[in-house]
PDB file of N, CA and C in Angstrom:
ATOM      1  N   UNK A   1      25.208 -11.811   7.906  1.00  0.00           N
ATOM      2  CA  UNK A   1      24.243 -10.866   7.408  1.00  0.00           C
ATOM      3  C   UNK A   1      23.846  -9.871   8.502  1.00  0.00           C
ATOM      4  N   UNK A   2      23.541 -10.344   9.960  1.00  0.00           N
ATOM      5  CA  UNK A   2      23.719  -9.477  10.770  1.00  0.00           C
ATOM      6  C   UNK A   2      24.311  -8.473  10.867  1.00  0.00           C
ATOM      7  N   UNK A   3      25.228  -8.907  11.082  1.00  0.00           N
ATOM      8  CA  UNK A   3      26.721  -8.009  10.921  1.00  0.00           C
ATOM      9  C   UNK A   3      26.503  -6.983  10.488  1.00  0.00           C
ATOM     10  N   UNK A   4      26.184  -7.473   8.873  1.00  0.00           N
ATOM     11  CA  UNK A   4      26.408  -6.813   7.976  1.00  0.00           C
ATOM     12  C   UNK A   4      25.564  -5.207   7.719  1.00  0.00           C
ATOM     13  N   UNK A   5      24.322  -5.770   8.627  1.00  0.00           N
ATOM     14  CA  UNK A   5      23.307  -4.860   8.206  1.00  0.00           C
ATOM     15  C   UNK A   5      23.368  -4.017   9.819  1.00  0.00           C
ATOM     16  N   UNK A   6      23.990  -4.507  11.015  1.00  0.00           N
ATOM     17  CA  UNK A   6      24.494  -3.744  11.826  1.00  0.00           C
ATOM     18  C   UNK A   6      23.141  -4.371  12.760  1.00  0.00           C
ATOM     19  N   UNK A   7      22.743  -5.130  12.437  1.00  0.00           N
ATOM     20  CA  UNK A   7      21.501  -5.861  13.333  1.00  0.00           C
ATOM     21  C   UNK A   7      22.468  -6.802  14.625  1.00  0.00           C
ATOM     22  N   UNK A   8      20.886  -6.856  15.598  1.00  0.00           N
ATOM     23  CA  UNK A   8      21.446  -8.079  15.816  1.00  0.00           C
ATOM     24  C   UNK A   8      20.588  -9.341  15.375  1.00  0.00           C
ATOM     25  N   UNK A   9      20.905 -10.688  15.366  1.00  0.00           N
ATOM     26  CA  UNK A   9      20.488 -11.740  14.652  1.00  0.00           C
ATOM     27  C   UNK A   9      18.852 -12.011  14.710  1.00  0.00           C
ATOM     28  N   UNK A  10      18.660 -11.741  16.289  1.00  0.00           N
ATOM     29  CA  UNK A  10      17.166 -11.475  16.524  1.00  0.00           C
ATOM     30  C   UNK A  10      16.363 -10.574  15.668  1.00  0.00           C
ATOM     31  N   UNK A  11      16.844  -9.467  15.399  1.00  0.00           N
ATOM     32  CA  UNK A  11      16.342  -8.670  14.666  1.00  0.00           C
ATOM     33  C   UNK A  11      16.330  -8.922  13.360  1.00  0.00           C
ATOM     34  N   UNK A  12      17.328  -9.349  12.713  1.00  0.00           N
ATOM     35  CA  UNK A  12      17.861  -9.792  11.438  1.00  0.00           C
ATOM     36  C   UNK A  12      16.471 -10.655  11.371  1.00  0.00           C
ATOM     37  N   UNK A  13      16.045 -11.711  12.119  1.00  0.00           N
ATOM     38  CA  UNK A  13      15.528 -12.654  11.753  1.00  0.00           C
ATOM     39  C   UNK A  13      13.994 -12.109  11.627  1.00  0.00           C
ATOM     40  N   UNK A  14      13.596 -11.241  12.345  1.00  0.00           N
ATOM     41  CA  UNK A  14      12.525 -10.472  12.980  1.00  0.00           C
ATOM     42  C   UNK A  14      12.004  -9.963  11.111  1.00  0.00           C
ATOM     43  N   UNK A  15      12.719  -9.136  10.674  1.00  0.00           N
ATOM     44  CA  UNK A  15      12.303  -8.100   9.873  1.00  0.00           C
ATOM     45  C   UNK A  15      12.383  -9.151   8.649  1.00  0.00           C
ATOM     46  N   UNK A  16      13.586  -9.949   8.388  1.00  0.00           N
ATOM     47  CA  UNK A  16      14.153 -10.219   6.926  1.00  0.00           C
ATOM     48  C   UNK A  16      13.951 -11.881   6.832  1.00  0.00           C
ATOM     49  N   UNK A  17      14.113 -12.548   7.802  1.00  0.00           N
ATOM     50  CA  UNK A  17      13.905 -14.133   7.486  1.00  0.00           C
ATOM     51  C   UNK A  17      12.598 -14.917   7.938  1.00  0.00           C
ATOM     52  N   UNK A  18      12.518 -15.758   6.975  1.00  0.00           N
ATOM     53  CA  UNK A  18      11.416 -16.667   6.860  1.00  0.00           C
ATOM     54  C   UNK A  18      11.893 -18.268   7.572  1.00  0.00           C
ATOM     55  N   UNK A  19      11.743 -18.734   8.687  1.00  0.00           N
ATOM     56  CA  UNK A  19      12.196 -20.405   9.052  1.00  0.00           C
ATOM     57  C   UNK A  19      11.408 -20.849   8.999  1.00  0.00           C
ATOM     58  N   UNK A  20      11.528 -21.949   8.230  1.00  0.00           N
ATOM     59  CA  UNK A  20      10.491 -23.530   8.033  1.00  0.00           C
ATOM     60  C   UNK A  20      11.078 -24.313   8.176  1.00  0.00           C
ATOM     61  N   UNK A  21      10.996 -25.617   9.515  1.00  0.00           N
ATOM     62  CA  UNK A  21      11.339 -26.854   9.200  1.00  0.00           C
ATOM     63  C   UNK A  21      13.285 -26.424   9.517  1.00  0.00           C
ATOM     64  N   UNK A  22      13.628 -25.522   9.906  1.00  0.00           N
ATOM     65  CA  UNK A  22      14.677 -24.948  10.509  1.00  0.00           C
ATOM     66  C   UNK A  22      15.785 -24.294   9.638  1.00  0.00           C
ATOM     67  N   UNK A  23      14.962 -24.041   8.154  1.00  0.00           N
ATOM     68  CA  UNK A  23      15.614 -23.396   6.708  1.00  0.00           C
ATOM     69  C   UNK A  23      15.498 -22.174   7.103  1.00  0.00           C
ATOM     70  N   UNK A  24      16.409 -21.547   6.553  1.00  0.00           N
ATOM     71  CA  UNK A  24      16.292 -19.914   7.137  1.00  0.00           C
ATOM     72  C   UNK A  24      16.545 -19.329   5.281  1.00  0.00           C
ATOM     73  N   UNK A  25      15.203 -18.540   5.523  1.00  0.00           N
ATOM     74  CA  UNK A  25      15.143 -18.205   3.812  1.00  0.00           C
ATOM     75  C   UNK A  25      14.432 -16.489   3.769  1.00  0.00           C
ATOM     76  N   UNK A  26      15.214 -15.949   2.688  1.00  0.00           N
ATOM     77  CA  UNK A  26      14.432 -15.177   2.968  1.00  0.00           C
ATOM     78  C   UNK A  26      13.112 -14.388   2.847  1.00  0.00           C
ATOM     79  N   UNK A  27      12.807 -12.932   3.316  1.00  0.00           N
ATOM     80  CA  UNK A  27      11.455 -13.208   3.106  1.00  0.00           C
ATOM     81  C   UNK A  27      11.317 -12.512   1.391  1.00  0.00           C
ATOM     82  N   UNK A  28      10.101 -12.647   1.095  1.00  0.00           N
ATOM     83  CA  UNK A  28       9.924 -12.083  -0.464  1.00  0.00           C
ATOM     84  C   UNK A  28       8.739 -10.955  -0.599  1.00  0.00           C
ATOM     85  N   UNK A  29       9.495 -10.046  -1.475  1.00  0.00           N
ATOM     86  CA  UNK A  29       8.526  -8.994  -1.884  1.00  0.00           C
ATOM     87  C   UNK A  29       8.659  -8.897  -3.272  1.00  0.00           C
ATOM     88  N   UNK A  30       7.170  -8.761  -3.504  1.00  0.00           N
ATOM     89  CA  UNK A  30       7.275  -8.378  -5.177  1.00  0.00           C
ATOM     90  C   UNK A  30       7.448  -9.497  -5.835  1.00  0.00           C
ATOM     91  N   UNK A  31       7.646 -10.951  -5.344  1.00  0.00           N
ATOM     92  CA  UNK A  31       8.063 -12.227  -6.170  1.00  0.00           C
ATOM     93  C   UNK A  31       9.761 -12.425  -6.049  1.00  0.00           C
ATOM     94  N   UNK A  32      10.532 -11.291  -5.184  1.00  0.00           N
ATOM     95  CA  UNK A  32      11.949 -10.978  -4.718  1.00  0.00           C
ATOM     96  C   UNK A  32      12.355 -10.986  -3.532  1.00  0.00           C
ATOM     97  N   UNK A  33      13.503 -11.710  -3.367  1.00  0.00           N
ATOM     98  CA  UNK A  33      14.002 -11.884  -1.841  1.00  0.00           C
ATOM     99  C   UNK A  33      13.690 -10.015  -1.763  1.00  0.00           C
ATOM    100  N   UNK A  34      13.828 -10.104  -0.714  1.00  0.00           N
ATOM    101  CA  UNK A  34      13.213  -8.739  -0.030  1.00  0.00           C
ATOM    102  C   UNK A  34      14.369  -8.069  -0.260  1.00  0.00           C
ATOM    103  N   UNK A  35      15.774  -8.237  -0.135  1.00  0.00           N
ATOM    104  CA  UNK A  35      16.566  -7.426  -0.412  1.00  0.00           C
ATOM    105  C   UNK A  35      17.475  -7.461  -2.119  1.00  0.00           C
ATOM    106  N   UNK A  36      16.563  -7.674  -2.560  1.00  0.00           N
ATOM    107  CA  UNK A  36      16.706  -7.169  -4.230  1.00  0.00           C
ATOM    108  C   UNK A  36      15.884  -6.513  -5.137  1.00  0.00           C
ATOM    109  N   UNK A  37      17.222  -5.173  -5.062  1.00  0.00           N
ATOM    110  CA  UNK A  37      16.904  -4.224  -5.418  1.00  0.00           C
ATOM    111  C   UNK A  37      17.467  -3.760  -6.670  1.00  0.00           C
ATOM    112  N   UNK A  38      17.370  -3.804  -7.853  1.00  0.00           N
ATOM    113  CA  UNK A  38      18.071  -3.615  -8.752  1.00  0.00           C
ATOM    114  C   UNK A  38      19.745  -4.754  -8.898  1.00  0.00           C
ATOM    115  N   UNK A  39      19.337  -5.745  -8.348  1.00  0.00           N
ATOM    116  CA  UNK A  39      20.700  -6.805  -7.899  1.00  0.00           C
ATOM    117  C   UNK A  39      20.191  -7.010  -5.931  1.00  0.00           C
ATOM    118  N   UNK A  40      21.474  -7.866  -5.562  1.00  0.00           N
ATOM    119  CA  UNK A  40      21.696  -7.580  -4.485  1.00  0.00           C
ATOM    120  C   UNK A  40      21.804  -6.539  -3.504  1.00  0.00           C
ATOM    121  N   UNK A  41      21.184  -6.476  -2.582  1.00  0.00           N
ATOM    122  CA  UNK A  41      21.128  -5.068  -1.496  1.00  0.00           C
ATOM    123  C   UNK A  41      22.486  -5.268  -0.395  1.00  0.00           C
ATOM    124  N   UNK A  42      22.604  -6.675  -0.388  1.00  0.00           N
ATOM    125  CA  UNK A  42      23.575  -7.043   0.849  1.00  0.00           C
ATOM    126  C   UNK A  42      24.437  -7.786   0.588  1.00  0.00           C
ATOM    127  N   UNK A  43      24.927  -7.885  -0.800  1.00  0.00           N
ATOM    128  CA  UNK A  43      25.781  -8.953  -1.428  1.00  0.00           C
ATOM    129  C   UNK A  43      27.156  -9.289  -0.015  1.00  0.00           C
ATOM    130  N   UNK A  44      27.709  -8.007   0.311  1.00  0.00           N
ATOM    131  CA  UNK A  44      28.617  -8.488   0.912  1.00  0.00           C
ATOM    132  C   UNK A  44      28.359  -8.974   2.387  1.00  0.00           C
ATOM    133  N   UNK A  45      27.025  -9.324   2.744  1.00  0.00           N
ATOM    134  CA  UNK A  45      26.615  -9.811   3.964  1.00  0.00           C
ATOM    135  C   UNK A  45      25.888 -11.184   3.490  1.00  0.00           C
ATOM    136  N   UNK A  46      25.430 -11.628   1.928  1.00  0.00           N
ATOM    137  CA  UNK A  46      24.624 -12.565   2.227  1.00  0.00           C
ATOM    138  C   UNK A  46      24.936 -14.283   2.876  1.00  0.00           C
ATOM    139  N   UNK A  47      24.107 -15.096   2.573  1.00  0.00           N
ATOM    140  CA  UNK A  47      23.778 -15.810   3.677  1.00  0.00           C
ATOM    141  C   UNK A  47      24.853 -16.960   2.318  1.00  0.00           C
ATOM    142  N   UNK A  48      25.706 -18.214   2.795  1.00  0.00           N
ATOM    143  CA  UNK A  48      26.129 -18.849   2.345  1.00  0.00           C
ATOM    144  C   UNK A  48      25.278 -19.274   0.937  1.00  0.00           C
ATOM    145  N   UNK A  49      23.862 -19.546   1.255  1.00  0.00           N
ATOM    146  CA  UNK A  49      23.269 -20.433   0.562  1.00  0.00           C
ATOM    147  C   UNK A  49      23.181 -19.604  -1.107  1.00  0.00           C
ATOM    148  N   UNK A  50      23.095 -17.883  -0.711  1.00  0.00           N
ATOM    149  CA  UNK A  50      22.976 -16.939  -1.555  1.00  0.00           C
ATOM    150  C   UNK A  50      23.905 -16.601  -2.618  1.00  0.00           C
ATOM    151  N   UNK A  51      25.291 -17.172  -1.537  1.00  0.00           N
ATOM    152  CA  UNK A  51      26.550 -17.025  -2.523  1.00  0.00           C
ATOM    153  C   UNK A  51      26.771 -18.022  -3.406  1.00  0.00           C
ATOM    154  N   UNK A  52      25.903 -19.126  -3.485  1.00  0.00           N
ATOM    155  CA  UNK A  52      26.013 -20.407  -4.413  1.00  0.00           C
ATOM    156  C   UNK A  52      24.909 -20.391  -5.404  1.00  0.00           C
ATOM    157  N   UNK A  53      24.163 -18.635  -5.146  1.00  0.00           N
ATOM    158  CA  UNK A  53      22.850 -18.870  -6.581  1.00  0.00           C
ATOM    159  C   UNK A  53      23.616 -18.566  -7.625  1.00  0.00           C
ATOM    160  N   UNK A  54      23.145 -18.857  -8.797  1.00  0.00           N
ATOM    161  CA  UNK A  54      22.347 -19.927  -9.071  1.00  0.00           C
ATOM    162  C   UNK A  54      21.908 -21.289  -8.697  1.00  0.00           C
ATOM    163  N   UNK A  55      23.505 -21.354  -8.451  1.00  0.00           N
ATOM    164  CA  UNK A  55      23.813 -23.420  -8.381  1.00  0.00           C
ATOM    165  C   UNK A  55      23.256 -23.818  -7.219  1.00  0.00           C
ATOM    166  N   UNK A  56      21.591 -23.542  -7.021  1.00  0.00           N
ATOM    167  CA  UNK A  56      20.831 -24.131  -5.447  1.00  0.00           C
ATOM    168  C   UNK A  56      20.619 -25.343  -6.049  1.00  0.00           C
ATOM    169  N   UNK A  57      20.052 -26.281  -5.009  1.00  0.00           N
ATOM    170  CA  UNK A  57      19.955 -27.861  -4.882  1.00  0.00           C
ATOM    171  C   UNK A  57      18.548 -27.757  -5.793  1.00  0.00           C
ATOM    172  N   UNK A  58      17.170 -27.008  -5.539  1.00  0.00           N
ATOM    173  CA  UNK A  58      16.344 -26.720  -5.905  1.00  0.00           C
ATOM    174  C   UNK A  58      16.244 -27.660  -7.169  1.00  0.00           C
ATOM    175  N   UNK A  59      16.998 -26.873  -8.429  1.00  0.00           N
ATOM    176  CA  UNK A  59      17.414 -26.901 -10.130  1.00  0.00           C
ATOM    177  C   UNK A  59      17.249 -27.911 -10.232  1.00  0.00           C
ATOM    178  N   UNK A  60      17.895 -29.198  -9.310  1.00  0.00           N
ATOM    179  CA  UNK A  60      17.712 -30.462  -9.531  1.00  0.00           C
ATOM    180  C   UNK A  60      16.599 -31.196  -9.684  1.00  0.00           C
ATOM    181  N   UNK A  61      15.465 -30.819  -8.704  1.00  0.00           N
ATOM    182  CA  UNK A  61      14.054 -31.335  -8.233  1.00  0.00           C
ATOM    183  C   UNK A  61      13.067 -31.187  -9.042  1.00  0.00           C
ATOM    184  N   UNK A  62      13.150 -30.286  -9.947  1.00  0.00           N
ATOM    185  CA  UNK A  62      11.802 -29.907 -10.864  1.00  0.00           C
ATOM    186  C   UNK A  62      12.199 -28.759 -11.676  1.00  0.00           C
ATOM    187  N   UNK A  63      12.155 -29.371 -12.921  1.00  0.00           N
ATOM    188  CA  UNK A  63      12.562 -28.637 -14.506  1.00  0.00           C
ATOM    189  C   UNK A  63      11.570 -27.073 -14.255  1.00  0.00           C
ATOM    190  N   UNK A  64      11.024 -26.603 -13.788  1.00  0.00           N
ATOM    191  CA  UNK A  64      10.302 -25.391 -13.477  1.00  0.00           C
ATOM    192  C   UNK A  64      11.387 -24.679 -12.843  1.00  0.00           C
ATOM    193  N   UNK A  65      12.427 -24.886 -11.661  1.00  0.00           N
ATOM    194  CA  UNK A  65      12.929 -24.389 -11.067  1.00  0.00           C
ATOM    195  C   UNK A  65      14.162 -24.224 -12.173  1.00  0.00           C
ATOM    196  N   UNK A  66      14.641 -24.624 -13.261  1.00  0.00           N
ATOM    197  CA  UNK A  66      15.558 -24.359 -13.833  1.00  0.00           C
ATOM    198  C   UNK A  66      15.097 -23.218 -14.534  1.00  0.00           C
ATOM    199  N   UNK A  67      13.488 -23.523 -15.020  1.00  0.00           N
ATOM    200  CA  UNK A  67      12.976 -22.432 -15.930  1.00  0.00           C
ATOM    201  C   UNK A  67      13.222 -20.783 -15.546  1.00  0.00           C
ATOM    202  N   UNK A  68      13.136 -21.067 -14.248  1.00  0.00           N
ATOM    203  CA  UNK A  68      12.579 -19.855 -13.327  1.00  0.00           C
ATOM    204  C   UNK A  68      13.936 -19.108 -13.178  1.00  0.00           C
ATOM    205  N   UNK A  69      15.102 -19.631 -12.853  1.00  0.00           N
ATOM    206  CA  UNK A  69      16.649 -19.610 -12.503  1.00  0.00           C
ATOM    207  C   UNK A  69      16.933 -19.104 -13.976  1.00  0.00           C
ATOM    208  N   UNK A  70      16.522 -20.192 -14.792  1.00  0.00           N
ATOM    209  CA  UNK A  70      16.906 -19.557 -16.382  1.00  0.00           C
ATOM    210  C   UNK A  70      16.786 -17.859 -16.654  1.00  0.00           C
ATOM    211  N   UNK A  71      15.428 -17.619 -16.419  1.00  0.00           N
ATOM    212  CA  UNK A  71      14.512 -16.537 -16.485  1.00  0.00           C
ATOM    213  C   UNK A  71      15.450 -15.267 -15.873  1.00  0.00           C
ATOM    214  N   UNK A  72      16.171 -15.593 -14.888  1.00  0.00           N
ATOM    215  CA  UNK A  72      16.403 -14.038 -14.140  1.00  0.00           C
ATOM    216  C   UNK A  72      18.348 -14.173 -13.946  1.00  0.00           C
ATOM    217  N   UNK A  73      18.717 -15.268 -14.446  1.00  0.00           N
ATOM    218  CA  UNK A  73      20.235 -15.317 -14.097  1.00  0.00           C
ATOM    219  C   UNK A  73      20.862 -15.213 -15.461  1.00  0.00           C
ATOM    220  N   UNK A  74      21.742 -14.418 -15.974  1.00  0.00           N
ATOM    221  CA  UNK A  74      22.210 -14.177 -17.350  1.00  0.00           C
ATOM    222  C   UNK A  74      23.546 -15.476 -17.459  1.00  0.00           C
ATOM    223  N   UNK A  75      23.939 -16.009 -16.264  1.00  0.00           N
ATOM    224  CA  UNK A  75      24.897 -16.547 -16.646  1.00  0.00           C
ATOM    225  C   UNK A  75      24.160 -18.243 -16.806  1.00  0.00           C
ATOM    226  N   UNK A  76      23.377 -18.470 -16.670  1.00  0.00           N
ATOM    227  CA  UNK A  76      22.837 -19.835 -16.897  1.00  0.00           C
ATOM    228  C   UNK A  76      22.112 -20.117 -18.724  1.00  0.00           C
ATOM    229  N   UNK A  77      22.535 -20.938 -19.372  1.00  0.00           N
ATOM    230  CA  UNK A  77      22.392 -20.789 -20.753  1.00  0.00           C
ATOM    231  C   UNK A  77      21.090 -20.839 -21.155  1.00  0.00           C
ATOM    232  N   UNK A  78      20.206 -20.572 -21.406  1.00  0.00           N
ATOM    233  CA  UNK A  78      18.867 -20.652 -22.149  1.00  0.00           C
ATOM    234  C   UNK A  78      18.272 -21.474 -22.624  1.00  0.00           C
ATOM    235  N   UNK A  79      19.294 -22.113 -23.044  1.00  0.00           N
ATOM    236  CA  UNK A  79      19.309 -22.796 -24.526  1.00  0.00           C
ATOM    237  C   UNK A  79      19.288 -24.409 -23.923  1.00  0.00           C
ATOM    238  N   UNK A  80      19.931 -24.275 -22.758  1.00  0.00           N
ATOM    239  CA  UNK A  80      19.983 -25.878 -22.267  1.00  0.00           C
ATOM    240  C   UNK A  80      18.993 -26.250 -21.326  1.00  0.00           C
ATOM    241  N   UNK A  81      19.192 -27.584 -22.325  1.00  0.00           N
ATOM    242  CA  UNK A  81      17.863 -28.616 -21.410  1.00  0.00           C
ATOM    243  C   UNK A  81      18.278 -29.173 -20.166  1.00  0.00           C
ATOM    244  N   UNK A  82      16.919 -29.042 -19.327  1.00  0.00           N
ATOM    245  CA  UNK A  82      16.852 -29.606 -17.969  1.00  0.00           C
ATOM    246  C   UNK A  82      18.241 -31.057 -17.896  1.00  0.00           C
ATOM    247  N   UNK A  83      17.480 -32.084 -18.593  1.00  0.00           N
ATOM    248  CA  UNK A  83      18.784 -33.103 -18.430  1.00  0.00           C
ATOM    249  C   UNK A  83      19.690 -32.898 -18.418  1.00  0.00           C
ATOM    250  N   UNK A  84      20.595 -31.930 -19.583  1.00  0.00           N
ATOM    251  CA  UNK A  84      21.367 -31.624 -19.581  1.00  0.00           C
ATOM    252  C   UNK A  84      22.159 -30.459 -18.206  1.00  0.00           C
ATOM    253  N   UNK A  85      21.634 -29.771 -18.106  1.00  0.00           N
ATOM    254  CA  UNK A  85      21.857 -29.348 -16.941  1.00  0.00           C
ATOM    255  C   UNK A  85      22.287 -30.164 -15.804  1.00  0.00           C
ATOM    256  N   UNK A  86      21.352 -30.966 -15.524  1.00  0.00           N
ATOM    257  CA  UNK A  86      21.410 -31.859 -14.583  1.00  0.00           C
ATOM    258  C   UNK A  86      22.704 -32.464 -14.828  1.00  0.00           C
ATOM    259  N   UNK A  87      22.979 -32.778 -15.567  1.00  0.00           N
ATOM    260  CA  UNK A  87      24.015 -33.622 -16.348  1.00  0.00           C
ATOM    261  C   UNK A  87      25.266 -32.792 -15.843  1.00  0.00           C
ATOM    262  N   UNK A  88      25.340 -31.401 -15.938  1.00  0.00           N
ATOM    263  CA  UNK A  88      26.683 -31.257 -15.842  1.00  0.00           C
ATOM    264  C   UNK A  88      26.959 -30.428 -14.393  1.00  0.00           C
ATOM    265  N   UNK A  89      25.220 -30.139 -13.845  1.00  0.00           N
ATOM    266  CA  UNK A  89      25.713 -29.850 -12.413  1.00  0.00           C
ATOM    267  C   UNK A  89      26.174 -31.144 -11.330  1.00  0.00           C
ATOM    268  N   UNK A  90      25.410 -32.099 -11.955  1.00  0.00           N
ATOM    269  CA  UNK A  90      25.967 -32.827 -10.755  1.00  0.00           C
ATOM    270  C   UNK A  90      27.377 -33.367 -11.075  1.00  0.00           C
TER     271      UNK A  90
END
C-alpha cells in the first residue's frame, strides 16, 4: 500500500492506519475505511486482509457483522441466514 500510494510506510501508517494489539486497520471516515470513495481508492495497493472482503474472520463472531457485510457487499446473498453462512464459509 505504500508503494502504492508513493509513501513511505511511516507515513502510510501516520495518515491512513489505525494499530491495536499489533492489527493494522484502517482508519474510518464517515463510517468508511478512509479510502472509500465511491468503491475502493487503492484497490491495486490494498492491504492482504482487504483483498479477502468480504470473506473477513469477523462474519463468523457475531450475526451483526454478517448483517453489516450483507448491507454494503452485492455479492453476499441477503437472503441467507447467519448459520447458514457460517455453514458454507467455513
Amino acid at each position: 500500500m505504500a508503494e502504492y500510494l508513493g509513501l513511505t510506510e511511516e507515513e502510510t501508517s501516520a495518515r491512513y492506519w489505525r494499530v491495536k494489539d499489533g492489527c493494522v486497520q484502517m482508519k474510518i471516515v464517515d463510517g468508511h475505511c478512509v479510502f472509500y470513495k465511491d468503491g475502493c481508492s487503492v484497490h491495486q495497493g490494498r492491504p492482504w486482509r482487504c483483498a479477502q472482503w468480504p470473506l473477513h474472520p469477523s462474519i463468523l463472531i457475531d450475526p451483526v457483522n454478517l448483517e453489516t457485510i450483507q448491507e454494503s457487499c452485492p455479492g453476499i446473498d441477503r437472503n441467507i441466514s447467519y448459520q447458514e453462512f457460517c455453514r458454507i464459509f467455513e
